[in-house]
N, C-alpha and C. Protein backbone atom coordinates (compact mmCIF):
# COMPACT_ATOMS: atom_id res chain seq x y z
N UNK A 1 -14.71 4.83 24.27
CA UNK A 1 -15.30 6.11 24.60
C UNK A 1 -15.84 6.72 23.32
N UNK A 2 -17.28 6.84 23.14
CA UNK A 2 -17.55 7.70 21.85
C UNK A 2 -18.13 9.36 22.18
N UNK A 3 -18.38 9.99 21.39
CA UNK A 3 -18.98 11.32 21.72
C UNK A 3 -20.28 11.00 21.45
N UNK A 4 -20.82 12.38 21.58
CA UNK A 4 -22.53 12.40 21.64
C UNK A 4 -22.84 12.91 20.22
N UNK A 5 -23.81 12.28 19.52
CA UNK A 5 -24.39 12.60 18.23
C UNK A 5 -25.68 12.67 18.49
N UNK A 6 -26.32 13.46 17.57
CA UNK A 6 -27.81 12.68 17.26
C UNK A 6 -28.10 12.58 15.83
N UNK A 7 -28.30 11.81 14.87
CA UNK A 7 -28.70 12.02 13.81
C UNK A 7 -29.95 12.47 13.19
N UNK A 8 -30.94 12.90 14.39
CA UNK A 8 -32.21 12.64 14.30
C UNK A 8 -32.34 14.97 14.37
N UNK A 9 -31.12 15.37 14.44
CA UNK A 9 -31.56 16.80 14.75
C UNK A 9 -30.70 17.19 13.63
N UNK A 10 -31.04 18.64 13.23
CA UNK A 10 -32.53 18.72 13.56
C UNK A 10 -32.94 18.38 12.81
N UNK A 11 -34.22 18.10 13.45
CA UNK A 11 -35.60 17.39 12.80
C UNK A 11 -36.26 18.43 12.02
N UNK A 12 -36.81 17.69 10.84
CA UNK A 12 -37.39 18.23 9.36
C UNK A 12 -38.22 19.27 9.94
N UNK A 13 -38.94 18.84 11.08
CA UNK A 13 -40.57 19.92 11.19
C UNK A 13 -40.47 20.67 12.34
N UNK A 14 -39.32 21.17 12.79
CA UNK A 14 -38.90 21.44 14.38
C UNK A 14 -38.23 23.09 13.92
N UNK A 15 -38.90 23.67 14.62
CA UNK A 15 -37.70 25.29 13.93
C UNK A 15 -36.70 24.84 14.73
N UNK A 16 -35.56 25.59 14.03
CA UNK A 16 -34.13 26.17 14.81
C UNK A 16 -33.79 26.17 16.48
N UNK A 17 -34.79 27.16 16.45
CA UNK A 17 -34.70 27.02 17.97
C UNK A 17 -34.75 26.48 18.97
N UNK A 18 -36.09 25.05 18.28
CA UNK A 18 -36.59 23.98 19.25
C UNK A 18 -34.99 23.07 19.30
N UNK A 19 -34.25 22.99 18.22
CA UNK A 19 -33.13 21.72 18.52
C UNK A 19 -31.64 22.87 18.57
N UNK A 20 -31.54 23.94 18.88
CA UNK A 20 -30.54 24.85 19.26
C UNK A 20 -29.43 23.44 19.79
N UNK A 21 -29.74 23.38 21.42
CA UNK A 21 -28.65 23.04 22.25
C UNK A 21 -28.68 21.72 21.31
N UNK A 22 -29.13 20.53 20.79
CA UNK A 22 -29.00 19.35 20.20
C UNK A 22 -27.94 19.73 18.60
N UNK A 23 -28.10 20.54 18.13
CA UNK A 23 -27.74 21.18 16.96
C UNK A 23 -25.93 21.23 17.78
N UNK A 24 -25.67 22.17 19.12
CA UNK A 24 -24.69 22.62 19.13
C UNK A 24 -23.64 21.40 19.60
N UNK A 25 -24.41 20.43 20.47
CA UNK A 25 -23.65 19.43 20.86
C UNK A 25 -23.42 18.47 19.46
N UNK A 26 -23.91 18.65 18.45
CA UNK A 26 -23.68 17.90 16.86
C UNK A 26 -22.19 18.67 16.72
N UNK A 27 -22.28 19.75 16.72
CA UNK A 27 -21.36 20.70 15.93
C UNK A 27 -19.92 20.45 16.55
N UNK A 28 -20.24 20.69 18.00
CA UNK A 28 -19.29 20.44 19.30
C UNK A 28 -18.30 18.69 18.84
N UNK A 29 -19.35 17.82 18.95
CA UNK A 29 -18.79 16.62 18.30
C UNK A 29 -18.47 16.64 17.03
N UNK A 30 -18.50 17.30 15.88
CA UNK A 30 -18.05 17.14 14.26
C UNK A 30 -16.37 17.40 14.83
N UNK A 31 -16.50 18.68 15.44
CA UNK A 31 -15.03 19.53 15.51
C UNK A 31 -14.36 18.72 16.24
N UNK A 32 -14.35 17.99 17.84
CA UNK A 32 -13.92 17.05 18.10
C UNK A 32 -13.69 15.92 17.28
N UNK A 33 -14.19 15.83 16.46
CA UNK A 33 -13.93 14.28 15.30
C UNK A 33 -12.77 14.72 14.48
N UNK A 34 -12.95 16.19 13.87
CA UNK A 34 -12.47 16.44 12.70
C UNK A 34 -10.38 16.73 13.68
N UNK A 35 -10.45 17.67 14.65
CA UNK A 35 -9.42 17.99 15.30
C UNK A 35 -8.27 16.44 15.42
N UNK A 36 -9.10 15.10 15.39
CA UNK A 36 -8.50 14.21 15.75
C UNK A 36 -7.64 13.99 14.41
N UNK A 37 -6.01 13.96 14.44
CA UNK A 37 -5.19 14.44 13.30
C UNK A 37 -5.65 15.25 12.09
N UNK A 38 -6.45 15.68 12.58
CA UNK A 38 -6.27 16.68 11.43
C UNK A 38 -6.25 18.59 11.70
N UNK A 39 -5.68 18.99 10.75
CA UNK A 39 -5.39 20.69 11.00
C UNK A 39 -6.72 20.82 11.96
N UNK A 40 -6.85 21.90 12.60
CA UNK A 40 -8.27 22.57 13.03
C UNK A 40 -8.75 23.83 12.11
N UNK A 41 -10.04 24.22 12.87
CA UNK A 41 -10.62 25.55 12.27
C UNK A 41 -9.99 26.40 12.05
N UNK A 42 -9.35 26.69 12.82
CA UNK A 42 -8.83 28.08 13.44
C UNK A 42 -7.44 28.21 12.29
N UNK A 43 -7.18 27.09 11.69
CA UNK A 43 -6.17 27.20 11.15
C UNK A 43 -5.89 27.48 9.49
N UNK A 44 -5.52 28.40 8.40
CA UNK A 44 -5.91 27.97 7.00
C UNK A 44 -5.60 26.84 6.81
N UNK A 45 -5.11 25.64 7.27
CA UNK A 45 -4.78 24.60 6.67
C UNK A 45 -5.93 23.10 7.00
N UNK A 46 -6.70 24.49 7.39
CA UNK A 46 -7.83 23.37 8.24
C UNK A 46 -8.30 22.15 7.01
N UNK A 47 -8.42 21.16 7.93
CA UNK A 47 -9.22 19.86 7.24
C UNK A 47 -7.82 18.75 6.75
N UNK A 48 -6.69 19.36 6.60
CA UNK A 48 -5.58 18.72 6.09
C UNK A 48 -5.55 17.95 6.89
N UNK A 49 -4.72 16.68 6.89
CA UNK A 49 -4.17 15.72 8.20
C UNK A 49 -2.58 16.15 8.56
N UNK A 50 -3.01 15.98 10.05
CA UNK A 50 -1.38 16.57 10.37
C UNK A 50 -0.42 15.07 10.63
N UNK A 51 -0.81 13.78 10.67
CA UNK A 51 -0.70 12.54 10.28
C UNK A 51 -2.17 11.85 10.47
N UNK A 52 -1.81 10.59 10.49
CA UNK A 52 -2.75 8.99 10.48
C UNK A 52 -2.11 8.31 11.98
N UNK A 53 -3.25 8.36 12.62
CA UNK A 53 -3.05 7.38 13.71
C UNK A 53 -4.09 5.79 13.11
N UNK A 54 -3.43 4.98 13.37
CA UNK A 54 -4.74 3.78 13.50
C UNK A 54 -4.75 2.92 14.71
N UNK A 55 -5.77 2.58 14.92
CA UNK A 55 -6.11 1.57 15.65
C UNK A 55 -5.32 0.39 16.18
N UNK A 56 -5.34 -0.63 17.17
CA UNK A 56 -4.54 -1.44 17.61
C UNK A 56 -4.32 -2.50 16.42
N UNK A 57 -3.29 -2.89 16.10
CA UNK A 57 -3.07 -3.56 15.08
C UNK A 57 -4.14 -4.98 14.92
N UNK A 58 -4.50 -4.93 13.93
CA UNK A 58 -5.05 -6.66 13.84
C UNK A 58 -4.27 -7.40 13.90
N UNK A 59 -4.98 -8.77 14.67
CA UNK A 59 -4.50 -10.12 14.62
C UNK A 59 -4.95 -10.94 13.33
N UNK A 60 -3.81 -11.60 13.44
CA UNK A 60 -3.91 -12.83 11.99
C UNK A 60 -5.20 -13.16 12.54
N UNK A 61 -5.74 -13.58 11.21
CA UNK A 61 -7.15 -14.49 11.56
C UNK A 61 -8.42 -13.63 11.30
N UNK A 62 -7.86 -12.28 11.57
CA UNK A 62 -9.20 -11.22 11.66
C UNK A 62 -9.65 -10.76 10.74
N UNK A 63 -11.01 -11.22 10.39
CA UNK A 63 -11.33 -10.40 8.83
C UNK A 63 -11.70 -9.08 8.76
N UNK A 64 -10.79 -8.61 7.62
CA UNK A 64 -10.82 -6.99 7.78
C UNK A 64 -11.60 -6.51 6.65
N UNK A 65 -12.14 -5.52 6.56
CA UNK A 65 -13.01 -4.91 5.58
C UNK A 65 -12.15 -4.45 4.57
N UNK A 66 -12.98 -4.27 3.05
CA UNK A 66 -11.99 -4.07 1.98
C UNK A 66 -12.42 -2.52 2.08
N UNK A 67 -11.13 -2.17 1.11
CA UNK A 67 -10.11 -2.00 1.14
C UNK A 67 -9.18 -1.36 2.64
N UNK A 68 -8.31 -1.78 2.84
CA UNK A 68 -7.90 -1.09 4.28
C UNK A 68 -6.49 -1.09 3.96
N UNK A 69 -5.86 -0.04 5.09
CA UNK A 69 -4.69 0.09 5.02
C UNK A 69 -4.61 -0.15 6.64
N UNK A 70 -3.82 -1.06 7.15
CA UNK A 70 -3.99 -1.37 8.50
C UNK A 70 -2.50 -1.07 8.79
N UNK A 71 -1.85 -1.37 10.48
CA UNK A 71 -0.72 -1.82 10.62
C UNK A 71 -0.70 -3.48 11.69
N UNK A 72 0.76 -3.89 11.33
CA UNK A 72 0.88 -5.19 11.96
C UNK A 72 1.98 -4.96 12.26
N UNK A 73 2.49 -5.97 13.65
CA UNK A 73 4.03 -6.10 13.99
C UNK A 73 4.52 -7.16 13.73
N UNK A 74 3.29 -8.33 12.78
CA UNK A 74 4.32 -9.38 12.62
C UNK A 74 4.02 -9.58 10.60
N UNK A 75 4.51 -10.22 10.35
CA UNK A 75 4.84 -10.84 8.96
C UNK A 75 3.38 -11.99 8.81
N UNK A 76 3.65 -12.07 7.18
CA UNK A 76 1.82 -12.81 7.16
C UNK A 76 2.37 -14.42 7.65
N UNK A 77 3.67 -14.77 8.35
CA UNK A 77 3.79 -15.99 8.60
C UNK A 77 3.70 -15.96 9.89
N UNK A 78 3.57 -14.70 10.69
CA UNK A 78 3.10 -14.37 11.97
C UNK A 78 4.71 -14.27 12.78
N UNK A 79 5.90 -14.17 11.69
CA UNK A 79 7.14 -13.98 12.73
C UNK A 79 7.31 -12.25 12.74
N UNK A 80 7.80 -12.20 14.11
CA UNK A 80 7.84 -10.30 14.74
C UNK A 80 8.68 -10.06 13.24
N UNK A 81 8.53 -8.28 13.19
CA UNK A 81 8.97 -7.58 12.34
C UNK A 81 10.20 -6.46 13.13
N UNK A 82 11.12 -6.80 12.63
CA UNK A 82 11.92 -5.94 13.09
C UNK A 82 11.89 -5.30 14.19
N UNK A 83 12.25 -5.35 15.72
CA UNK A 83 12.59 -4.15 16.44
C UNK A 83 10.43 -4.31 17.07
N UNK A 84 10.00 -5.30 16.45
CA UNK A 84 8.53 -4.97 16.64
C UNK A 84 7.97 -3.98 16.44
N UNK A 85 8.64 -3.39 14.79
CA UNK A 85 8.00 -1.91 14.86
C UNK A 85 6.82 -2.04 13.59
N UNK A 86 5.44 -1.65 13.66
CA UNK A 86 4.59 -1.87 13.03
C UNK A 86 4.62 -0.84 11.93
N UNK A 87 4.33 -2.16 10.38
CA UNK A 87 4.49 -1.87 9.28
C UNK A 87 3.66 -1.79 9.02
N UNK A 88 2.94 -0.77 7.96
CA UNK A 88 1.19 -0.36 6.83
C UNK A 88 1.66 -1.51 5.80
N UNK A 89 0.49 -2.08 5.91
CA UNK A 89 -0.13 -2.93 4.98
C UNK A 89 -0.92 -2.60 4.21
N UNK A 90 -1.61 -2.99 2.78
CA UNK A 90 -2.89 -2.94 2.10
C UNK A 90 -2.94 -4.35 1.95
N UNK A 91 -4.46 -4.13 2.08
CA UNK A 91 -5.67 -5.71 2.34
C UNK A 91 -6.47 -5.30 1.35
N UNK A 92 -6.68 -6.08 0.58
CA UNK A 92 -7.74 -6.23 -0.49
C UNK A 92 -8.47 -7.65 0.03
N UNK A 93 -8.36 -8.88 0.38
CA UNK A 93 -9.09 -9.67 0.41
C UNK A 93 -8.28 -10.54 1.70
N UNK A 94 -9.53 -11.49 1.85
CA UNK A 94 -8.84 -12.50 2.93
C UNK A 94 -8.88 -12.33 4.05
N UNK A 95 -8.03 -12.54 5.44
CA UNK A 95 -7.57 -12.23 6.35
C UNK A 95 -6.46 -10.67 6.14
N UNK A 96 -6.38 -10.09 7.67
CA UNK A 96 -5.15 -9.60 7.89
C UNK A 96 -3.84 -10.10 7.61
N UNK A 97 -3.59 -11.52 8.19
CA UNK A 97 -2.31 -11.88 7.94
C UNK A 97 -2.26 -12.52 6.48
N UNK A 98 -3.26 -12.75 5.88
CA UNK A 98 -2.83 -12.79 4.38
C UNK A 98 -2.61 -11.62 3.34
N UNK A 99 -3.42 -10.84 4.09
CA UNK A 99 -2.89 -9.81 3.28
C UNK A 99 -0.47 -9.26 3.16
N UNK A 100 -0.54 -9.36 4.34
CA UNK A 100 0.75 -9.07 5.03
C UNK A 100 1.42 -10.38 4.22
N UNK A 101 0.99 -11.43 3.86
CA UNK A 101 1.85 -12.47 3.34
C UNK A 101 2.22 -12.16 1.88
N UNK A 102 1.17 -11.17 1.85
CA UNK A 102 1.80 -10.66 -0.20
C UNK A 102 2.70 -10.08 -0.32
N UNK A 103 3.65 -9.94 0.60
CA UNK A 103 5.08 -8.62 0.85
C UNK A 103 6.24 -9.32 0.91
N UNK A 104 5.97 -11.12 0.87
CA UNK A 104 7.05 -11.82 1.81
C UNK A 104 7.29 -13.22 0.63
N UNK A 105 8.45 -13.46 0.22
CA UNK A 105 8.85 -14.55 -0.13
C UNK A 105 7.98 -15.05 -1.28
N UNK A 106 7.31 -14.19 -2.00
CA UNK A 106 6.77 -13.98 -3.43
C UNK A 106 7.32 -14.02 -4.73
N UNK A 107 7.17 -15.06 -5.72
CA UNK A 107 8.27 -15.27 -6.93
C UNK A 107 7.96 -13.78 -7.76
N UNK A 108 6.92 -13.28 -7.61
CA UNK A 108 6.38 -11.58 -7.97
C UNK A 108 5.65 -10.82 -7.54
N UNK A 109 5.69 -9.66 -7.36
CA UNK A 109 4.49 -9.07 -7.02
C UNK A 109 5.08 -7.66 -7.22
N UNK A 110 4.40 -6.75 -6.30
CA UNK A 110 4.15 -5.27 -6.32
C UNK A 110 3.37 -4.80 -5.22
N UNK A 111 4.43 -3.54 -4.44
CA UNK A 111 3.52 -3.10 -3.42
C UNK A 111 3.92 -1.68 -3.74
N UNK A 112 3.13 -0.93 -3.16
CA UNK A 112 3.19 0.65 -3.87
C UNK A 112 3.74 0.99 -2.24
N UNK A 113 4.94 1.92 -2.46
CA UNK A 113 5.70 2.48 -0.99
C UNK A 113 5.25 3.85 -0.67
N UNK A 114 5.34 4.70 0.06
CA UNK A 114 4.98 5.93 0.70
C UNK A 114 5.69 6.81 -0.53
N UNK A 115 4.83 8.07 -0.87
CA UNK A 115 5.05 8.90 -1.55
C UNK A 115 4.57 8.26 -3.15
N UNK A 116 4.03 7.39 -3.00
CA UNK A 116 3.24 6.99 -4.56
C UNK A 116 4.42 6.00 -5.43
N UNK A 117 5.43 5.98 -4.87
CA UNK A 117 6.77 5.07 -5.46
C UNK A 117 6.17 3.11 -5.37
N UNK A 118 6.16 2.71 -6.42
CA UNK A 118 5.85 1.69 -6.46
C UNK A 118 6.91 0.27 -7.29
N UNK A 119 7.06 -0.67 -6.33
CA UNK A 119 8.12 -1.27 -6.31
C UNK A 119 7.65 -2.61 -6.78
N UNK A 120 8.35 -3.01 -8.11
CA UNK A 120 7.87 -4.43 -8.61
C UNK A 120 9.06 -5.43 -8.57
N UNK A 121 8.85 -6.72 -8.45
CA UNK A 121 9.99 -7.87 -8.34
C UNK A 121 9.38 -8.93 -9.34
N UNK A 122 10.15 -9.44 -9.73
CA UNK A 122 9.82 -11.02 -10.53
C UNK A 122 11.24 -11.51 -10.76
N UNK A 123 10.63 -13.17 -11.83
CA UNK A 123 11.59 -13.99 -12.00
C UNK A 123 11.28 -14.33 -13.31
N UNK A 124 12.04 -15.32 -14.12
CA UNK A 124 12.31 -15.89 -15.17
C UNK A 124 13.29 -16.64 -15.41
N UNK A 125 12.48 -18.24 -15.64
CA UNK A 125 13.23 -19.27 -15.27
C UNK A 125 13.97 -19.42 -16.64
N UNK A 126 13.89 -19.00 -17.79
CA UNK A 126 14.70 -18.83 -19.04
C UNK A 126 14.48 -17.82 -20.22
N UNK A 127 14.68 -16.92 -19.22
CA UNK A 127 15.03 -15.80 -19.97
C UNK A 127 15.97 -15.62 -21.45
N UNK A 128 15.48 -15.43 -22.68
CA UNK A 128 16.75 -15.12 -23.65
C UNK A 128 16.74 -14.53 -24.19
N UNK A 129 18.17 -13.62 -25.04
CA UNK A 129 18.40 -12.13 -25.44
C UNK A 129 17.13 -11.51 -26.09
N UNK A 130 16.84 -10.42 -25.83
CA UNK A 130 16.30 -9.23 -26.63
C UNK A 130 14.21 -10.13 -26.34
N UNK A 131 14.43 -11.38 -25.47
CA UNK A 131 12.59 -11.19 -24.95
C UNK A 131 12.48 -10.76 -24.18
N UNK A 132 10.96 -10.14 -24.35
CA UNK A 132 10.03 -9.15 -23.19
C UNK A 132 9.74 -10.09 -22.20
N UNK A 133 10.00 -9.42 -21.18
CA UNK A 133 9.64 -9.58 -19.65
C UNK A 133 8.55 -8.65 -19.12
N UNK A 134 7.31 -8.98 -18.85
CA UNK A 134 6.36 -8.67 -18.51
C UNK A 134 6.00 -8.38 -17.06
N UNK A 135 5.44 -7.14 -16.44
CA UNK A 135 5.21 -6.62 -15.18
C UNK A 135 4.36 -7.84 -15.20
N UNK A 136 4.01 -8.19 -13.65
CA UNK A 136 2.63 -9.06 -13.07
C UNK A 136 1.53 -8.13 -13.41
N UNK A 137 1.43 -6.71 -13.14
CA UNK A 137 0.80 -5.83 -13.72
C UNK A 137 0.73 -4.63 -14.28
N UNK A 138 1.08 -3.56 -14.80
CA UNK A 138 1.61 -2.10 -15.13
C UNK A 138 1.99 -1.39 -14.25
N UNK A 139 2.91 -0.59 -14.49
CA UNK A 139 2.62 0.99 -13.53
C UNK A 139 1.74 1.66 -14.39
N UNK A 140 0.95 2.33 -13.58
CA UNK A 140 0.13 3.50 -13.74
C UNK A 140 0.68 4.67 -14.46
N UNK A 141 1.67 5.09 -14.29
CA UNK A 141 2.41 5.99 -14.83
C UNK A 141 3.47 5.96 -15.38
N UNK A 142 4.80 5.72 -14.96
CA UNK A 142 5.59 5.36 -15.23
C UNK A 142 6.48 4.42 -14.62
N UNK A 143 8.05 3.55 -15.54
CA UNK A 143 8.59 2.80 -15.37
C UNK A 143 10.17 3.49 -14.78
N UNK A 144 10.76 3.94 -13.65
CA UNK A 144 12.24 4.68 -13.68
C UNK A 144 13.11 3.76 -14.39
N UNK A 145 13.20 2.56 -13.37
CA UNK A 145 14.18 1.74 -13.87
C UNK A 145 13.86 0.55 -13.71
N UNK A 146 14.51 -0.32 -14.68
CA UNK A 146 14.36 -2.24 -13.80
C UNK A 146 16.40 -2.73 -13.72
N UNK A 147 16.23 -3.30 -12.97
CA UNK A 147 17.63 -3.75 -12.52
C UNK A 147 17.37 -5.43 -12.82
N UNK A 148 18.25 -5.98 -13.00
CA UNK A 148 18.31 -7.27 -13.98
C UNK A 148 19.07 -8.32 -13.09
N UNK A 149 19.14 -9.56 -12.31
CA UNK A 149 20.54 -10.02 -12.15
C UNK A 149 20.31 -12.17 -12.72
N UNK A 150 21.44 -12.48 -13.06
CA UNK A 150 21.42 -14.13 -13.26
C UNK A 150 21.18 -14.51 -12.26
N UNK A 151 19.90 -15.29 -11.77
CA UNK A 151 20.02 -15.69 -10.89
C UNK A 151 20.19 -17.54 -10.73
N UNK A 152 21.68 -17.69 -11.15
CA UNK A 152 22.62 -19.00 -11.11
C UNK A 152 23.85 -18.86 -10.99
N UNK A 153 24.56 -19.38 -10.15
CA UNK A 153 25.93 -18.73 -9.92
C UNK A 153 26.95 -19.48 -11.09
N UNK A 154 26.42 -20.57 -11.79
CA UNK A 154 27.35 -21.30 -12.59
C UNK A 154 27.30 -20.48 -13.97
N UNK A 155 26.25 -19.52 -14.35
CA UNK A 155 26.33 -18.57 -15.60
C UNK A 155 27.14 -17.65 -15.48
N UNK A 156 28.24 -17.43 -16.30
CA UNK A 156 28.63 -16.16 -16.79
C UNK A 156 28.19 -15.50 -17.78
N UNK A 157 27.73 -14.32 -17.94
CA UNK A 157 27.08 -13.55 -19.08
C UNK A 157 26.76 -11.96 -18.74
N UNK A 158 26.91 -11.25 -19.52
CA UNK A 158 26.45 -9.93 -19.09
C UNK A 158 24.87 -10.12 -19.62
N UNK A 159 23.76 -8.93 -18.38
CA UNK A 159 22.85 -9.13 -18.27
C UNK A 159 22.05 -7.82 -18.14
N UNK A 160 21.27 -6.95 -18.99
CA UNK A 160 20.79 -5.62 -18.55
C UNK A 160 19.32 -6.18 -19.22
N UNK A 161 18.63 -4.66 -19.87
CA UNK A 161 17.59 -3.78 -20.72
C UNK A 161 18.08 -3.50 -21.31
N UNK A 162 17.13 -3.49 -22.27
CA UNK A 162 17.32 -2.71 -23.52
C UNK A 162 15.80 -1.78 -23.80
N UNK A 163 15.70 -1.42 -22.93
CA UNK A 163 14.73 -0.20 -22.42
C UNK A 163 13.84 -1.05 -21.83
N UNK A 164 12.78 -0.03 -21.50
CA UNK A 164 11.38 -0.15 -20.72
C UNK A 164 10.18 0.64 -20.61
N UNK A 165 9.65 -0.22 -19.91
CA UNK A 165 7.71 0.79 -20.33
C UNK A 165 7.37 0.43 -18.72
N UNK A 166 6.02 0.84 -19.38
CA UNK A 166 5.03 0.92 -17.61
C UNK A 166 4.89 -0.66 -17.78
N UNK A 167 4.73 -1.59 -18.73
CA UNK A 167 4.20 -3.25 -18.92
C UNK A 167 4.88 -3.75 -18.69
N UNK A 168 6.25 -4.00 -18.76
CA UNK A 168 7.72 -4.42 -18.77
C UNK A 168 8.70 -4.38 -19.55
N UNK A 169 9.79 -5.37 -19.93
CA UNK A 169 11.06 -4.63 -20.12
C UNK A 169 11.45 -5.65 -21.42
N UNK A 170 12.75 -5.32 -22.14
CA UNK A 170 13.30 -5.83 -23.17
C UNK A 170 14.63 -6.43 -22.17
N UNK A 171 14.80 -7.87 -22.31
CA UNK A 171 16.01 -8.13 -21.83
C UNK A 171 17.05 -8.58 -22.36
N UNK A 172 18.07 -7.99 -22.37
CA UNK A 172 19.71 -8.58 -22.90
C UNK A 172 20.26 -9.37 -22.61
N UNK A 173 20.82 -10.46 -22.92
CA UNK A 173 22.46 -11.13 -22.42
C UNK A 173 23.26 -11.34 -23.40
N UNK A 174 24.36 -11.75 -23.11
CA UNK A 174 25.34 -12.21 -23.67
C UNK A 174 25.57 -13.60 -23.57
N UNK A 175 24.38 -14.79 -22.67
CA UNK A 175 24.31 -15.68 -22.53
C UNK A 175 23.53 -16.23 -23.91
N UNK A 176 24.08 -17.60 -24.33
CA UNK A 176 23.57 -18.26 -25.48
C UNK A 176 22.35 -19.34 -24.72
N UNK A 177 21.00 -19.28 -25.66
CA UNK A 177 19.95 -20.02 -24.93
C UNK A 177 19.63 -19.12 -23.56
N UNK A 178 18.67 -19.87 -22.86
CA UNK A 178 17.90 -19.21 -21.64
C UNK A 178 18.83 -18.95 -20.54
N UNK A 179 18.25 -18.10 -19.87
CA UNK A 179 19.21 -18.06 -18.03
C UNK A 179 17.74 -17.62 -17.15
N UNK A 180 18.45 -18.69 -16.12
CA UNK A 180 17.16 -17.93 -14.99
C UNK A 180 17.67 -16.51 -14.55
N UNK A 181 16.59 -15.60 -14.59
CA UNK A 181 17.10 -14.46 -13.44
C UNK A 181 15.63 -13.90 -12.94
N UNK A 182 16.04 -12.55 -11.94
CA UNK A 182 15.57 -12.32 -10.97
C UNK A 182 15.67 -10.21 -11.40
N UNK A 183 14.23 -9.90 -11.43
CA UNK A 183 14.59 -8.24 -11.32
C UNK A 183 13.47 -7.09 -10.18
N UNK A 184 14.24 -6.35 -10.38
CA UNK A 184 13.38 -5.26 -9.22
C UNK A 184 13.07 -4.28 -10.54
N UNK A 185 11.69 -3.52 -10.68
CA UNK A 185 11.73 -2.43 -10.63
C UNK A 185 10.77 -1.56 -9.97
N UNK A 186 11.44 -0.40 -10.46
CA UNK A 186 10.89 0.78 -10.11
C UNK A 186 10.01 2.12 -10.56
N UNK A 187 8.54 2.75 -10.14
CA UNK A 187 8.23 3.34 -11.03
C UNK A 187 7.43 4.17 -10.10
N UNK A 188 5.88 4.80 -10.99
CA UNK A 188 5.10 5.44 -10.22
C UNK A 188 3.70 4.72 -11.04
């Protein structure tokens, strides 16, 4: 179902009056467009969004225009998501369901979460005391925290930071030579 537009009114050489009713059914449809989640006229908060509805989710396979923020109910390996409740994605390239595959079973990456909080993971197959560990890419702003763990169950060693930046981190052990591990962080 779409509304009625014309793009053609009014016309450059036409007074006012000749495209009145064409003019009002433009206006009639802006406000209908604009009302759809978002504040109205009538309101000071007009133009704000009162949420985001989108569209029926894409199917894997479907090429989506860049940049988009879509939703899906399944995972980029196409298995349901929880409860089938549809998750926001960002698509930069590819398919839909590849995009959705950058969230899942990744040795690193980074997806930025609601409210601008942006969440990084990686690995390091021999990590040793006091070397830099490098983001896949920066935060923008800042670094809160990175959390550190061995990831081998036959190492014993204590394992942190020794601070951090928006690029990545300084890492500690108490292990002699390399250890694989595994970290999250967190930033904006």
């Amino acid at each position: 179902m779409g509304i009625s537009y014309d793009p053609t009114k009014p016309a450059a050489n036409d007074k006012p009056s000749n495209d009145q009713a064409p003019m009002q059914t433009n206006f009639a449809s802006i406000k209908t467009l604009i009302d759809v989640d978002h504040v109205d006229f009538s309101n000071g908060n007009y133009g704000m969004h009162q949420w985001v509805q989108l569209p029926v989710p894409y199917a894997a396979g479907t090429t989506v225009p860049v940049p988009r923020l879509f939703t899906n109910t399944v995972d980029g390996l196409g298995n349901a998501l929880p409860g089938s409740l549809a998750q926001f994605f960002a698509y930069n390239a590819g398919v839909a369901g590849q995009s959705s595959s950058n969230y899942i079973s990744k040795a690193q990456g980074s997806v930025l979460l609601f409210g601008g909080i942006i969440l990084k993971w990686g690995t390091s197959a021999a990590a040793t005391d006091a070397s830099t560990q490098n983001f896949v890419n920066a935060f923008p702003n800042n670094c809160f925290n990175v959390q550190v763990t061995i990831n081998k169950s036959s190492t014993l060693a204590t394992v942190g930071t020794n601070g951090f930046t928006t690029t990545g981190f300084t890492f500690r052990t108490s292990a002699s030579g390399g250890v694989p591990i595994t970290y999250i962080a967190i930033g904006n």
